[in-house]
C-alpha atoms as a PDB file:
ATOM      1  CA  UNK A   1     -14.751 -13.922 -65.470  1.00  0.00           C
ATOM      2  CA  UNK A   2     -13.746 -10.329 -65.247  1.00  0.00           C
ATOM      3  CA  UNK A   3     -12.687  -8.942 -68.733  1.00  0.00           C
ATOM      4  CA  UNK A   4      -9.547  -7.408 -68.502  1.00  0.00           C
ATOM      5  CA  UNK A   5      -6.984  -6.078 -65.948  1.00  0.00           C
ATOM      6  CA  UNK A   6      -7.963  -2.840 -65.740  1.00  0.00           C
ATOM      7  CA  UNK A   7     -11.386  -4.112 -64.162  1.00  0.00           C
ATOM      8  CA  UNK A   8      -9.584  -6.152 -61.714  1.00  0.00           C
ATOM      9  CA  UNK A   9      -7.029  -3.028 -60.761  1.00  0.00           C
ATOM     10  CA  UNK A  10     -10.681  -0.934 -60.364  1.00  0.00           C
ATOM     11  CA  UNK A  11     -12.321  -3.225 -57.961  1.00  0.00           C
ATOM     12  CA  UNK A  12      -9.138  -3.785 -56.223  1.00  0.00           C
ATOM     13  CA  UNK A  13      -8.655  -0.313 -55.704  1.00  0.00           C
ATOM     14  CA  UNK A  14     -11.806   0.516 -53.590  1.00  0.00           C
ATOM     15  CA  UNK A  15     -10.886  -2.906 -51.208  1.00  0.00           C
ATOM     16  CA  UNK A  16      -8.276  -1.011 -49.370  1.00  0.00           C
ATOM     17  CA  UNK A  17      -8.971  -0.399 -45.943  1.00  0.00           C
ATOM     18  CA  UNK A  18     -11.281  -2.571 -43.058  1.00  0.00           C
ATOM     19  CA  UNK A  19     -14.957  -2.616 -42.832  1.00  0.00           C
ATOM     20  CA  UNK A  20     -16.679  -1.170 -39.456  1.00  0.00           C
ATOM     21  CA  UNK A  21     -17.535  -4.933 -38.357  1.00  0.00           C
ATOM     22  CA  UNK A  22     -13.900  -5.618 -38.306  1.00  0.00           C
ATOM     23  CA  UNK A  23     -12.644  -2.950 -36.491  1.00  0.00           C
ATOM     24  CA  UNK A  24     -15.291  -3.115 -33.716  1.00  0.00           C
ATOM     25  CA  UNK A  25     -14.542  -6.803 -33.314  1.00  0.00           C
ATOM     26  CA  UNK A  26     -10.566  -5.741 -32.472  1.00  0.00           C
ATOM     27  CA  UNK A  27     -12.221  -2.793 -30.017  1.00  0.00           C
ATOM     28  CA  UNK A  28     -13.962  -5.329 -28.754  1.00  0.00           C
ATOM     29  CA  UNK A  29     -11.309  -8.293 -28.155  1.00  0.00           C
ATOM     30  CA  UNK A  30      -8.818  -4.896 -26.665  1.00  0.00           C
ATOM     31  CA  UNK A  31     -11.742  -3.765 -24.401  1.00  0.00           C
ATOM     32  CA  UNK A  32     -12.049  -7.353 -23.030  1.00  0.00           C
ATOM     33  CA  UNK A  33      -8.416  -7.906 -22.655  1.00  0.00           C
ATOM     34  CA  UNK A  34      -8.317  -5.098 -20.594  1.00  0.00           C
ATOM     35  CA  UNK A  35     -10.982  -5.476 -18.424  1.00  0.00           C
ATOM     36  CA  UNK A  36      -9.256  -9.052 -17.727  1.00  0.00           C
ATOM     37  CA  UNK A  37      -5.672  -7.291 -17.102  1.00  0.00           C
ATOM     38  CA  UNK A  38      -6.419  -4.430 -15.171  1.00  0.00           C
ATOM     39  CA  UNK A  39      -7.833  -5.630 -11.894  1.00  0.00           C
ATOM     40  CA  UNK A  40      -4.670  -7.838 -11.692  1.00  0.00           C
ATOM     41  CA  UNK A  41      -2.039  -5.080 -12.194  1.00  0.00           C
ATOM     42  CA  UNK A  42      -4.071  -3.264  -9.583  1.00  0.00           C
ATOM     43  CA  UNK A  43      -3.840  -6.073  -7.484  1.00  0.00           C
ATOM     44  CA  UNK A  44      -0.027  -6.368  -7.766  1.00  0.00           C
ATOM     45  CA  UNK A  45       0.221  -2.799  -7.146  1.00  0.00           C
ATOM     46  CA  UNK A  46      -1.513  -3.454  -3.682  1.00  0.00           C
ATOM     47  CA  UNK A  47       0.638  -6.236  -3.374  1.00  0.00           C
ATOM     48  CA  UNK A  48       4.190  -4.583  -3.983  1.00  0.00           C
ATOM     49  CA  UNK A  49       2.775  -1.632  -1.492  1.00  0.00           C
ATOM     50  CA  UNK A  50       1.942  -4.231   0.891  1.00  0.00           C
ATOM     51  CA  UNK A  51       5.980  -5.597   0.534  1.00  0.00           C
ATOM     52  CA  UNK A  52       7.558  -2.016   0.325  1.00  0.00           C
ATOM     53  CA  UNK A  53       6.099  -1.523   3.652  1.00  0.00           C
ATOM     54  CA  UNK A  54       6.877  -4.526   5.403  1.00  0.00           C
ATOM     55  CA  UNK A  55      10.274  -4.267   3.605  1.00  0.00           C
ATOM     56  CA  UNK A  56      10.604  -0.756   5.502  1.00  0.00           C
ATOM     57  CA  UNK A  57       9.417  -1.617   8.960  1.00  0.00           C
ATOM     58  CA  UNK A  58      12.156  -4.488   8.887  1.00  0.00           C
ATOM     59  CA  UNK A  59      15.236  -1.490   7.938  1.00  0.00           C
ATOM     60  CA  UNK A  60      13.926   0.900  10.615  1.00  0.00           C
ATOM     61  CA  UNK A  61      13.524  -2.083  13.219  1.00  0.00           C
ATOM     62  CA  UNK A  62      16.658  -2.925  11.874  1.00  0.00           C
ATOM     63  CA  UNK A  63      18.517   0.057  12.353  1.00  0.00           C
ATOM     64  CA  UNK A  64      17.177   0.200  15.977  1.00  0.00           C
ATOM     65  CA  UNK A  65      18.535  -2.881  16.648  1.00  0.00           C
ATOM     66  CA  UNK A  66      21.750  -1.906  15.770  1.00  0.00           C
ATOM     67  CA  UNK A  67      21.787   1.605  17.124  1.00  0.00           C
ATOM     68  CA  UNK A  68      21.053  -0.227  20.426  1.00  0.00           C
ATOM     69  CA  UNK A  69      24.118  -2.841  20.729  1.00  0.00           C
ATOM     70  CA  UNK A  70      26.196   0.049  19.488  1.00  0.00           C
ATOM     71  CA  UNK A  71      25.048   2.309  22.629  1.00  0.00           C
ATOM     72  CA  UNK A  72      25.151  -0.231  25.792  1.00  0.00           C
ATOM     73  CA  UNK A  73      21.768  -1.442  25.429  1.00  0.00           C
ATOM     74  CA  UNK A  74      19.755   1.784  24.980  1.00  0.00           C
ATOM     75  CA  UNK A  75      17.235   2.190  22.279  1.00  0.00           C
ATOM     76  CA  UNK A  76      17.050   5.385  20.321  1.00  0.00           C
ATOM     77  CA  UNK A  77      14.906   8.073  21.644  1.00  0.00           C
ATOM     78  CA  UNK A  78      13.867   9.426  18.685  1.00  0.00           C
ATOM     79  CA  UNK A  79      14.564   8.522  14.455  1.00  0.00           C
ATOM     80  CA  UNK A  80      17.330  11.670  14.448  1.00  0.00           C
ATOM     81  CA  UNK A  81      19.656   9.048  16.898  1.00  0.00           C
ATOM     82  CA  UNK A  82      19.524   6.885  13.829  1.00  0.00           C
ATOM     83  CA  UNK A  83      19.158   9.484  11.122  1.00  0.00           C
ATOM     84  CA  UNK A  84      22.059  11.538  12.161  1.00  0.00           C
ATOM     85  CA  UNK A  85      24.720   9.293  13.744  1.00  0.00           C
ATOM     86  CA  UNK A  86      27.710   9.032  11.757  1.00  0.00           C
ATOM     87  CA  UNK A  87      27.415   7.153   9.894  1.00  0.00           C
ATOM     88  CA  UNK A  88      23.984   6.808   9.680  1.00  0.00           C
ATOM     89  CA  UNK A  89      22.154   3.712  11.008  1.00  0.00           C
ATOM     90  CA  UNK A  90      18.916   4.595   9.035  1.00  0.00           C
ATOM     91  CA  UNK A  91      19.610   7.046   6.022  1.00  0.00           C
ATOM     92  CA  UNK A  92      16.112   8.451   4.701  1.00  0.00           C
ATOM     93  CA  UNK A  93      13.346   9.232   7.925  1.00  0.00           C
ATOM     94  CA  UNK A  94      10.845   7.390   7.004  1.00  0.00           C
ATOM     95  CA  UNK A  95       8.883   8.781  10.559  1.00  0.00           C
ATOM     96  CA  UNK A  96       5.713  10.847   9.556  1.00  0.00           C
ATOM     97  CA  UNK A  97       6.536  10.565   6.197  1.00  0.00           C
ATOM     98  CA  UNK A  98       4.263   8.320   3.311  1.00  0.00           C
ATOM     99  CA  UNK A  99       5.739   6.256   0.930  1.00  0.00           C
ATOM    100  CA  UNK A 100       4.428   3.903  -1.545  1.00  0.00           C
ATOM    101  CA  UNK A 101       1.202   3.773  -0.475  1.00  0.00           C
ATOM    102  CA  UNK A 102       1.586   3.776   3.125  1.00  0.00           C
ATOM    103  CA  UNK A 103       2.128   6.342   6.048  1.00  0.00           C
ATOM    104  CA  UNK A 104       4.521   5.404   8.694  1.00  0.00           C
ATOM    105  CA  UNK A 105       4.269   6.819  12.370  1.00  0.00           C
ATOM    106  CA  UNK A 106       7.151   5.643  15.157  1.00  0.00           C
ATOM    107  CA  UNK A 107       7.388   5.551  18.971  1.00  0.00           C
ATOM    108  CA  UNK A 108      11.020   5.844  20.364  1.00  0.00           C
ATOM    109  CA  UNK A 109      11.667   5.034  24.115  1.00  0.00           C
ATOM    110  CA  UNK A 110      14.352   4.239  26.103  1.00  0.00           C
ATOM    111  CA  UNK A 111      12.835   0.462  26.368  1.00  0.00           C
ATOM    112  CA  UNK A 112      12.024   0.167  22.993  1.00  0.00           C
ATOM    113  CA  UNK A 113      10.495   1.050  19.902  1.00  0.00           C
ATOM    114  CA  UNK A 114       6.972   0.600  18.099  1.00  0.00           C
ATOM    115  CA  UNK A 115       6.614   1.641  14.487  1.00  0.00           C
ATOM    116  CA  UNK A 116       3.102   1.105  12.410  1.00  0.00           C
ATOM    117  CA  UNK A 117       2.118   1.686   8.928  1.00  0.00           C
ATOM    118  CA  UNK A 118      -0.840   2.287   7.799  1.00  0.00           C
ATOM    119  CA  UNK A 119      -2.184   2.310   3.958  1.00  0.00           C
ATOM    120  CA  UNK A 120      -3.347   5.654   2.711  1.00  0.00           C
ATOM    121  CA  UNK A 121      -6.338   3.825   0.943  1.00  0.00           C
ATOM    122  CA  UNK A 122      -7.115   0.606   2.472  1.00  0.00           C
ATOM    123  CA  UNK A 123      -8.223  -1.434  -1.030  1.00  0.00           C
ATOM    124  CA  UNK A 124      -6.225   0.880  -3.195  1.00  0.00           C
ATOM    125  CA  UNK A 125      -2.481   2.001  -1.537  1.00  0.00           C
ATOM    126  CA  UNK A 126      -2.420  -1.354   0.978  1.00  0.00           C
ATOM    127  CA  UNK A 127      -4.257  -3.671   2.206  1.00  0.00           C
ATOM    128  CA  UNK A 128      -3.662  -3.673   5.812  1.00  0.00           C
ATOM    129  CA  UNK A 129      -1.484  -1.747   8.409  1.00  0.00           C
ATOM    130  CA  UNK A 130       1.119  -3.259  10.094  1.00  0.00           C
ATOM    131  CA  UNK A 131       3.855  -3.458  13.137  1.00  0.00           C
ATOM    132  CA  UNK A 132       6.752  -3.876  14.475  1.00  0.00           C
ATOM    133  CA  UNK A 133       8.037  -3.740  17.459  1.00  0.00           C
ATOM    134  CA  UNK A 134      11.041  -4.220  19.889  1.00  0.00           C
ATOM    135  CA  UNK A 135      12.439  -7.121  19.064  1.00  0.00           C
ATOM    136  CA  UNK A 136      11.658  -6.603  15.439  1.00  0.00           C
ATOM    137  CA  UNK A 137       8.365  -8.376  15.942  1.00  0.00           C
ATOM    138  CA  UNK A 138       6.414  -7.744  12.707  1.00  0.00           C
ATOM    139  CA  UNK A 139       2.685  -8.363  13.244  1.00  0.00           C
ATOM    140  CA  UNK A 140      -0.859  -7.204  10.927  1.00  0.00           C
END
């Protein structure tokens, strides 16, 4: 047995902290959570890109749709028919522009309308372009 409580209090004192075994077994358990959890948030990323985009083709197809029983039939002729009507039937031109991931181009006729996105990064923005067309046909 120790003598008195002094001795305890002394070895006490120098058992404060964690040894270098113990911290680079919790380094090691963080590192391997992480290299579990990342690939998946990367993958939902891809995902929600992949939904944002679809999500958008549907609103300008849409807004086509609309902007054509409004005018007797006739399908814009170009995204400022639907970007500056008033109101608006499409409120942010979405035509040339890239967003989430994914740049958009459209083709406005008389007879209809084709609009296709495609991913910035295929594997890292999107996985995959897609269309729609007159109709609102969405196809990969």
């Amino acid at each position: 047995m120790i003598g008195s409580w002094e001795e305890v209090l002394k070895v006490k004192k120098y058992n404060h902290g964690f040894t270098l075994v113990e911290i680079m077994i919790v380094v090691s358990i963080i590192a391997l959570l992480a290299a579990i959890a990342i690939p998946n948030l990367l993958r939902v990323k891809i995902l929600t890109n992949d939904s944002i985009a679809k999500s958008t083709l549907k609103i300008i197809a849409t807004a086509s749709e609309n902007f054509t029983v409004h005018n007797s039939g006739n399908y814009p002729s170009d995204v400022t028919s639907l970007t500056g009507a008033t109101p608006p039937y499409l409120t942010t031109n979405f035509c040339g522009a890239t967003v989430s991931g994914y740049s958009y181009s459209c083709t406005f006729s008389a007879g209809g309308y084709t609009i296709a996105t495609t991913p910035v990064t295929v594997g890292t923005s999107g996985s995959t372009t897609w269309t729609i067309t007159t109709g609102a046909i969405l196809t990969p």
